[in-house]
Structure formats: C-alpha cells, structure tokens
PDB file of N, CA and C in Angstrom:
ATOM      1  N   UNK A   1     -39.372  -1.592   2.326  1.00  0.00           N
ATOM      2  CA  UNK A   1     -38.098  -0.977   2.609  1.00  0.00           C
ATOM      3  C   UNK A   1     -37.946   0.299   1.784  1.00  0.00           C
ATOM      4  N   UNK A   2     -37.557   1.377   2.364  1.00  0.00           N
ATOM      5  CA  UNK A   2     -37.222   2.827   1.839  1.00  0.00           C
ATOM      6  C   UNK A   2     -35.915   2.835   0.898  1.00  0.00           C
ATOM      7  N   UNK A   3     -36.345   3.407  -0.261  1.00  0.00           N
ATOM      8  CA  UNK A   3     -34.998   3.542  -0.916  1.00  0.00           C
ATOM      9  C   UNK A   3     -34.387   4.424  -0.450  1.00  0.00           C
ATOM     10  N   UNK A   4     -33.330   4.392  -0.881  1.00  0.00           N
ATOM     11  CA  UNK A   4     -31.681   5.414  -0.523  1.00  0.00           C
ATOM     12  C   UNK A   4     -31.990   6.229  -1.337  1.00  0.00           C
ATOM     13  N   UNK A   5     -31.982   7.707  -1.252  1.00  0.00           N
ATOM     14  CA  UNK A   5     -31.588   8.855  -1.633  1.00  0.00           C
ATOM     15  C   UNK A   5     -30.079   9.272  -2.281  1.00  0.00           C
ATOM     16  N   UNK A   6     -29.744   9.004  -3.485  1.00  0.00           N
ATOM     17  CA  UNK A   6     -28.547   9.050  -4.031  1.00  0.00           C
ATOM     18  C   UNK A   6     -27.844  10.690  -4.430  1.00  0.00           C
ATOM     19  N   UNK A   7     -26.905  11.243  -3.911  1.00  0.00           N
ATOM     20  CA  UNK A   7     -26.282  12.356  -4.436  1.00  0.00           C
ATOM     21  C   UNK A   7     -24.962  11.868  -5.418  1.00  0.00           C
ATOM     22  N   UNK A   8     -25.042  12.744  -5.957  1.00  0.00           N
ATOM     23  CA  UNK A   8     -23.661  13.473  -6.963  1.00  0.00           C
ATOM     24  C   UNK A   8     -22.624  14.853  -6.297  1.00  0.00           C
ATOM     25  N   UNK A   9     -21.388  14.589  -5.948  1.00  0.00           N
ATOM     26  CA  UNK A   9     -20.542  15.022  -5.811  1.00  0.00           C
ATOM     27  C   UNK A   9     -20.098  15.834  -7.054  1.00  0.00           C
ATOM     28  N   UNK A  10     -19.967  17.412  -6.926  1.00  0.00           N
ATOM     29  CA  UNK A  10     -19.066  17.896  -8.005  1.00  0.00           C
ATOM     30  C   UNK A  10     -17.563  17.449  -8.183  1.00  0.00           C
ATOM     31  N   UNK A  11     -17.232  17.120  -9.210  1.00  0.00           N
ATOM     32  CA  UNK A  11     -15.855  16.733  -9.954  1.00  0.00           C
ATOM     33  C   UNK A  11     -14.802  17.695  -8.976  1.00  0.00           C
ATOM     34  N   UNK A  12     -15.242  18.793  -8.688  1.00  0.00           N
ATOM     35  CA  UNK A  12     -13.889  20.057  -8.594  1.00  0.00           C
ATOM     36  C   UNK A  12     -14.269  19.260  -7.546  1.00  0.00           C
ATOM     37  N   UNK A  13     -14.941  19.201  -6.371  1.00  0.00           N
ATOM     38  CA  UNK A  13     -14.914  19.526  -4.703  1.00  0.00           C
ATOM     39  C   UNK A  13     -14.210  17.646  -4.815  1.00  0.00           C
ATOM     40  N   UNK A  14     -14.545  16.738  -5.599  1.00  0.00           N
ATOM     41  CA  UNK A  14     -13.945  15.729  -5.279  1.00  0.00           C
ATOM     42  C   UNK A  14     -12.038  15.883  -5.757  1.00  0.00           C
ATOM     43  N   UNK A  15     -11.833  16.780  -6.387  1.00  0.00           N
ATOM     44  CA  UNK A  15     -10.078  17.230  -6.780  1.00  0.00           C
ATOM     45  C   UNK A  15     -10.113  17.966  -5.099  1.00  0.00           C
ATOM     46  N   UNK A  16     -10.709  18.527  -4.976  1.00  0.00           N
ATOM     47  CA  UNK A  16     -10.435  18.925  -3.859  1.00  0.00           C
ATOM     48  C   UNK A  16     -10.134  18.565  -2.677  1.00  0.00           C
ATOM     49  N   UNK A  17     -11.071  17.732  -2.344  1.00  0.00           N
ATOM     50  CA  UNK A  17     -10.941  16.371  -1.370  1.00  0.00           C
ATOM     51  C   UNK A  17      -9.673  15.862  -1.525  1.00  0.00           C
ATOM     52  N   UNK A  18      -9.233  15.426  -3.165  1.00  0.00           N
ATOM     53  CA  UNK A  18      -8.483  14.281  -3.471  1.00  0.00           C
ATOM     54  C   UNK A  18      -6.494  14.724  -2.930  1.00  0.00           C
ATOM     55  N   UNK A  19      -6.810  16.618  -3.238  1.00  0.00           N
ATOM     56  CA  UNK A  19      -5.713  17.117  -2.957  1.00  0.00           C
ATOM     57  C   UNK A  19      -5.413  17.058  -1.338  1.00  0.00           C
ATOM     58  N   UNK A  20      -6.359  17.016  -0.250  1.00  0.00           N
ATOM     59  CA  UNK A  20      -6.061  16.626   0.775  1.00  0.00           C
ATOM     60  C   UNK A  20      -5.328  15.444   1.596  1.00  0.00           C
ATOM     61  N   UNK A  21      -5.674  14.481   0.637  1.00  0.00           N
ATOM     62  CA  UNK A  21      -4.727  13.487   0.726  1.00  0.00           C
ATOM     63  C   UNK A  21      -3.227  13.148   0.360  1.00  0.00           C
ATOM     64  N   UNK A  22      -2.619  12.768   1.399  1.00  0.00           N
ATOM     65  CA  UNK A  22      -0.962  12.506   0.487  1.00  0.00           C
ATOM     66  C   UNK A  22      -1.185  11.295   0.067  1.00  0.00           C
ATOM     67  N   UNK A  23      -1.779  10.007   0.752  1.00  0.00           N
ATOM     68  CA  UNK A  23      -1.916   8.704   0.185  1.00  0.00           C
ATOM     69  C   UNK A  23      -3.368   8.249  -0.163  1.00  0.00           C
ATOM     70  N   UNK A  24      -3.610   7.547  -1.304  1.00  0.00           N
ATOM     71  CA  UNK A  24      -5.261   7.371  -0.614  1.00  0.00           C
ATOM     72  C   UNK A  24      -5.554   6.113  -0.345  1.00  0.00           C
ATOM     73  N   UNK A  25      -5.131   5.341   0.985  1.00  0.00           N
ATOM     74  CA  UNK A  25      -5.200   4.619   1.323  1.00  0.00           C
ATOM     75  C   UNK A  25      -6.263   4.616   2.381  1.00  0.00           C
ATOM     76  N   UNK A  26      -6.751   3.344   2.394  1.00  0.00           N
ATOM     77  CA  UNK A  26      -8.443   3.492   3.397  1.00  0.00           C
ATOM     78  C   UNK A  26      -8.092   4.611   4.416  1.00  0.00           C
ATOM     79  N   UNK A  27      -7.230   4.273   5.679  1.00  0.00           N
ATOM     80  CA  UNK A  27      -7.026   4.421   6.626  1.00  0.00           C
ATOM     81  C   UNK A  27      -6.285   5.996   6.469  1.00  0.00           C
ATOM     82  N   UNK A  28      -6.196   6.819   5.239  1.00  0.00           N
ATOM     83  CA  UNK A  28      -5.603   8.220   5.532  1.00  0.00           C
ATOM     84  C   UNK A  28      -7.797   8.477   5.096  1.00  0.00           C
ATOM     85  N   UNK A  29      -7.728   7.939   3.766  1.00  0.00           N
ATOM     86  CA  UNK A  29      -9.385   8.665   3.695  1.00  0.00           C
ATOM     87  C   UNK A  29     -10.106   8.247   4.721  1.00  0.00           C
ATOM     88  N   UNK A  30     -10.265   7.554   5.671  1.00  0.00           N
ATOM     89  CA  UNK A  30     -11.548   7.426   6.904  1.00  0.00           C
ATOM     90  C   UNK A  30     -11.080   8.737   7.751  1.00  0.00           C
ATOM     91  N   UNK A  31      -9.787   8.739   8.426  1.00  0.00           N
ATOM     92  CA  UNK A  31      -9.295   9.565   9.326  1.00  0.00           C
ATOM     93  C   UNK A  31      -9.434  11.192   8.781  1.00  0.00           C
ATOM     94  N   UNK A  32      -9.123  11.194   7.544  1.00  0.00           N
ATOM     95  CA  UNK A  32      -9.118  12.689   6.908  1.00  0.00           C
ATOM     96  C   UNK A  32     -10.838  13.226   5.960  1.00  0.00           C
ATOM     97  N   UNK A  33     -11.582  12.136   5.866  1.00  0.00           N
ATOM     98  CA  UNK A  33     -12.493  12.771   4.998  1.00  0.00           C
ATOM     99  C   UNK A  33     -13.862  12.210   5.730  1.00  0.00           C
ATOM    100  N   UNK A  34     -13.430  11.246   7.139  1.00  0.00           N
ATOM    101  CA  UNK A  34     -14.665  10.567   7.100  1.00  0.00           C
ATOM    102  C   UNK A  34     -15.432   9.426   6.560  1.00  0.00           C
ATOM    103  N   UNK A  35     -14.983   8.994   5.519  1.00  0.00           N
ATOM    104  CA  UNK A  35     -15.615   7.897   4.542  1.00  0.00           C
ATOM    105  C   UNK A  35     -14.795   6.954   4.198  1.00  0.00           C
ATOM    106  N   UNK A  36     -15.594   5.781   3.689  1.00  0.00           N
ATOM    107  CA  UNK A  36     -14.642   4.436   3.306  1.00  0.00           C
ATOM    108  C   UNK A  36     -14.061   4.423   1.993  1.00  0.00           C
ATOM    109  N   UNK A  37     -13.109   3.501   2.101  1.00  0.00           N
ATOM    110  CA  UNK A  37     -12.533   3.639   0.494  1.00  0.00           C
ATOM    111  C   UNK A  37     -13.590   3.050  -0.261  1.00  0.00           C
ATOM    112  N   UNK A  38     -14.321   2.533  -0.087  1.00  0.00           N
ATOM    113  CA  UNK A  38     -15.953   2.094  -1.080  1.00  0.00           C
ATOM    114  C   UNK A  38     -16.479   3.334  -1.652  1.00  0.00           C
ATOM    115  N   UNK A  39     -16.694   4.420  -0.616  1.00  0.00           N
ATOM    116  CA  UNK A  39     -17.177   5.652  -1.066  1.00  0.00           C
ATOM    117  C   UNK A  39     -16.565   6.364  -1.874  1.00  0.00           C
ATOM    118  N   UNK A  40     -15.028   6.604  -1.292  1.00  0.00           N
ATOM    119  CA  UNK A  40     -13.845   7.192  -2.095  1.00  0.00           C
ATOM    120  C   UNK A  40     -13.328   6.828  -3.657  1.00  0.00           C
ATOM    121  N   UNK A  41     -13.773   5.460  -4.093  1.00  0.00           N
ATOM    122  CA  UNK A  41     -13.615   4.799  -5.015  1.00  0.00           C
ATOM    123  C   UNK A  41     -14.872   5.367  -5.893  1.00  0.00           C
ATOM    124  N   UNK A  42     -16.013   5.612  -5.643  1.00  0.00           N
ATOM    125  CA  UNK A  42     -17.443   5.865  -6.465  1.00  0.00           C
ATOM    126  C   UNK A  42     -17.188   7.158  -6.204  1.00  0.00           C
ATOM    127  N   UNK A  43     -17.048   8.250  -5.439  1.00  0.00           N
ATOM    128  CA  UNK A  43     -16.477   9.195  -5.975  1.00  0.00           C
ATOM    129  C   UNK A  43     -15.606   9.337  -7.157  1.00  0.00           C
ATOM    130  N   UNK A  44     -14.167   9.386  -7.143  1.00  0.00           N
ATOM    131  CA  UNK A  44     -13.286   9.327  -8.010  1.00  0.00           C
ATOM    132  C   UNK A  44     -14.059   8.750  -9.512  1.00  0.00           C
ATOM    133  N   UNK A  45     -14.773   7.591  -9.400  1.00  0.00           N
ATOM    134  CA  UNK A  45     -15.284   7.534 -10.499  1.00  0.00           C
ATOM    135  C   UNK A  45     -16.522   8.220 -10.918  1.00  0.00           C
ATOM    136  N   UNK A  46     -17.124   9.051 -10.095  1.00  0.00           N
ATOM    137  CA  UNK A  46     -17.986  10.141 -10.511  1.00  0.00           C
ATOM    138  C   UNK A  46     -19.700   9.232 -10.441  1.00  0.00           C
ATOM    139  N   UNK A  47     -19.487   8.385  -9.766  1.00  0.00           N
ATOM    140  CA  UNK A  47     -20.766   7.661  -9.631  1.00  0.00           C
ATOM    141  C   UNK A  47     -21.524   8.334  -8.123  1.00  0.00           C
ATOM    142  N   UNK A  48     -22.525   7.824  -7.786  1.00  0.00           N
ATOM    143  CA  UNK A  48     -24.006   8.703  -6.927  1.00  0.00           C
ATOM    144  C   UNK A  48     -22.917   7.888  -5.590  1.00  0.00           C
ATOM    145  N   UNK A  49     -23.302   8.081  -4.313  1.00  0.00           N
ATOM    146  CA  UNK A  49     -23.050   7.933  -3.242  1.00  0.00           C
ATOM    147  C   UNK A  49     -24.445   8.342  -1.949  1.00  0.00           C
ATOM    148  N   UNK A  50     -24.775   7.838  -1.120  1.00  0.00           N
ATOM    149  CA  UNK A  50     -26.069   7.891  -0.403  1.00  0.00           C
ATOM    150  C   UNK A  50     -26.058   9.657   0.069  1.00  0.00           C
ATOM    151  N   UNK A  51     -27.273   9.881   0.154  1.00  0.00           N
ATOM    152  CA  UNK A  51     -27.343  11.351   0.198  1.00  0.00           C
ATOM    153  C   UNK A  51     -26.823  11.889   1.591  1.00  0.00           C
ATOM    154  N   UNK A  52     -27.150  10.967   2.338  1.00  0.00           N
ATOM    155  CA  UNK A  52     -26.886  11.665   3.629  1.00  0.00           C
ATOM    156  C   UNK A  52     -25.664  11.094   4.131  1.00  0.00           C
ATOM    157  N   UNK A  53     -24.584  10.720   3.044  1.00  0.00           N
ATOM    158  CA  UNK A  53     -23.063  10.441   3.732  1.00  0.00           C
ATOM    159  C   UNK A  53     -22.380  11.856   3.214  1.00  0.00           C
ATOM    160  N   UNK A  54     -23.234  12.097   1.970  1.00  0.00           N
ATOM    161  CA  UNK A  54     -22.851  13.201   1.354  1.00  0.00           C
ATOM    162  C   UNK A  54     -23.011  14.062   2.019  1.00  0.00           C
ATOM    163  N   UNK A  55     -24.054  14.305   1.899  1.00  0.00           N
ATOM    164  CA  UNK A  55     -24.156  15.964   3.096  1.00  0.00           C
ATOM    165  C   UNK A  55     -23.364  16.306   3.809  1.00  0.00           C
ATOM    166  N   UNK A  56     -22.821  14.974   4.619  1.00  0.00           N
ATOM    167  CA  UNK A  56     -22.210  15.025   6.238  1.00  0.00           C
ATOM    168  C   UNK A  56     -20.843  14.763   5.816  1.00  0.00           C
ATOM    169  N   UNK A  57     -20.457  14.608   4.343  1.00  0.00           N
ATOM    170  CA  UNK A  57     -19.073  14.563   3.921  1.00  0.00           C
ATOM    171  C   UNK A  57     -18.433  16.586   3.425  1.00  0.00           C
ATOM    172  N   UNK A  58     -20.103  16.740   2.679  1.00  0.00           N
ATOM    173  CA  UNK A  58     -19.913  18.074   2.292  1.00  0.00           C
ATOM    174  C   UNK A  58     -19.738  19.083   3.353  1.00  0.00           C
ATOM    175  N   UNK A  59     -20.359  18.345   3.868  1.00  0.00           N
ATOM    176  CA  UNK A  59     -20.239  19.588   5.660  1.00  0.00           C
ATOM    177  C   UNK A  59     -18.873  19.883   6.679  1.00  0.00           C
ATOM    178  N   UNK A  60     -18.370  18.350   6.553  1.00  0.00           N
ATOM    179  CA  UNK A  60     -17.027  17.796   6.851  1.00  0.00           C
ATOM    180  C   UNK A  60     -15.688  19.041   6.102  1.00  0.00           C
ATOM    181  N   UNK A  61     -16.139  19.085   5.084  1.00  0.00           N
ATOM    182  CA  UNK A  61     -15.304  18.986   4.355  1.00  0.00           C
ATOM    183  C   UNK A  61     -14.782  21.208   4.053  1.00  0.00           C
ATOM    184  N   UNK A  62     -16.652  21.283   3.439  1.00  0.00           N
ATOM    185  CA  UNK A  62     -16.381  22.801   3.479  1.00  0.00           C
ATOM    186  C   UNK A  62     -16.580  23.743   5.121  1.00  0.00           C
ATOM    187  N   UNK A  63     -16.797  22.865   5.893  1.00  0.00           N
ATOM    188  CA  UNK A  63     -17.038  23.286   6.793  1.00  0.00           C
ATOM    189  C   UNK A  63     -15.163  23.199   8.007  1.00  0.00           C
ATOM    190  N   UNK A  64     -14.499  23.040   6.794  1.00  0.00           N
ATOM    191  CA  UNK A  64     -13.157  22.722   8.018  1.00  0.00           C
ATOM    192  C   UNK A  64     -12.626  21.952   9.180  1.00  0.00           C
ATOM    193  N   UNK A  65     -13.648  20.922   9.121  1.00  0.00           N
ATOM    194  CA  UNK A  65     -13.276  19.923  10.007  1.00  0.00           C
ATOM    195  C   UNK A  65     -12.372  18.945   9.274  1.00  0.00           C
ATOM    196  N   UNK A  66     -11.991  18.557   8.341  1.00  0.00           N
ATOM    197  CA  UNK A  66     -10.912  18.380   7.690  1.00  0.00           C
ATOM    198  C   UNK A  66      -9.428  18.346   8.444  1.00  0.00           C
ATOM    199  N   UNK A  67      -8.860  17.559   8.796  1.00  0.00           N
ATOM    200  CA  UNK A  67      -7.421  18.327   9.344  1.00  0.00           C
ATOM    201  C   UNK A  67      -6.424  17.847   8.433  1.00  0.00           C
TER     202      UNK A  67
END
C-alpha cells in the first residue's frame, strides 16, 4: 500500500480561510471550503493534511471558487 503524501498549510492562508467563515460548523466548512471538519480541525491546529486535498483546497480557495 502507497503512503499518503502529507502537506502543510501556511498559518496566514489558514486565518484566511478561517475569516471566510461566520460559523465553523461542518456543514458552513464543507459548503464554503470544500473539506471536512476532520480536515478543518488539523488545520487550525497546524498539523499535515493529505497532499492532494490540499492542493485542491489551495486551488479552491486562491483560485475564487470560494463563495
């Protein structure tokens, strides 16, 4: 079995993220960022997250699909 490829999120872009939210309840972070509150939780605490949720969160995110 292939290991997972782990990224690190910068601190600012996760304030950033975090300011998008009014609540951070699962169901505003799936709808607004894409990801589960599992992910959202290891963010905030500054821990690794799989590389390729990242990417496609970073892409999500600086890329303005965001609403």
């Amino acid at each position: 079995m292939a290991t997972q490829k782990l990224q690190y999120i910068d601190a600012g872009m996760v304030e950033k993220m975090s300011a998008l939210l009014t609540r951070q309840s699962p169901e505003e972070v799936q709808s607004r960022l894409g990801i589960g509150i599992n992910t959202w939780t290891k963010l905030r605490k500054g821990e690794a997250i799989r590389q390729s949720v990242a990417l496609r969160l970073l892409e999500r995110v600086q890329g303005g699909l965001v609403n």
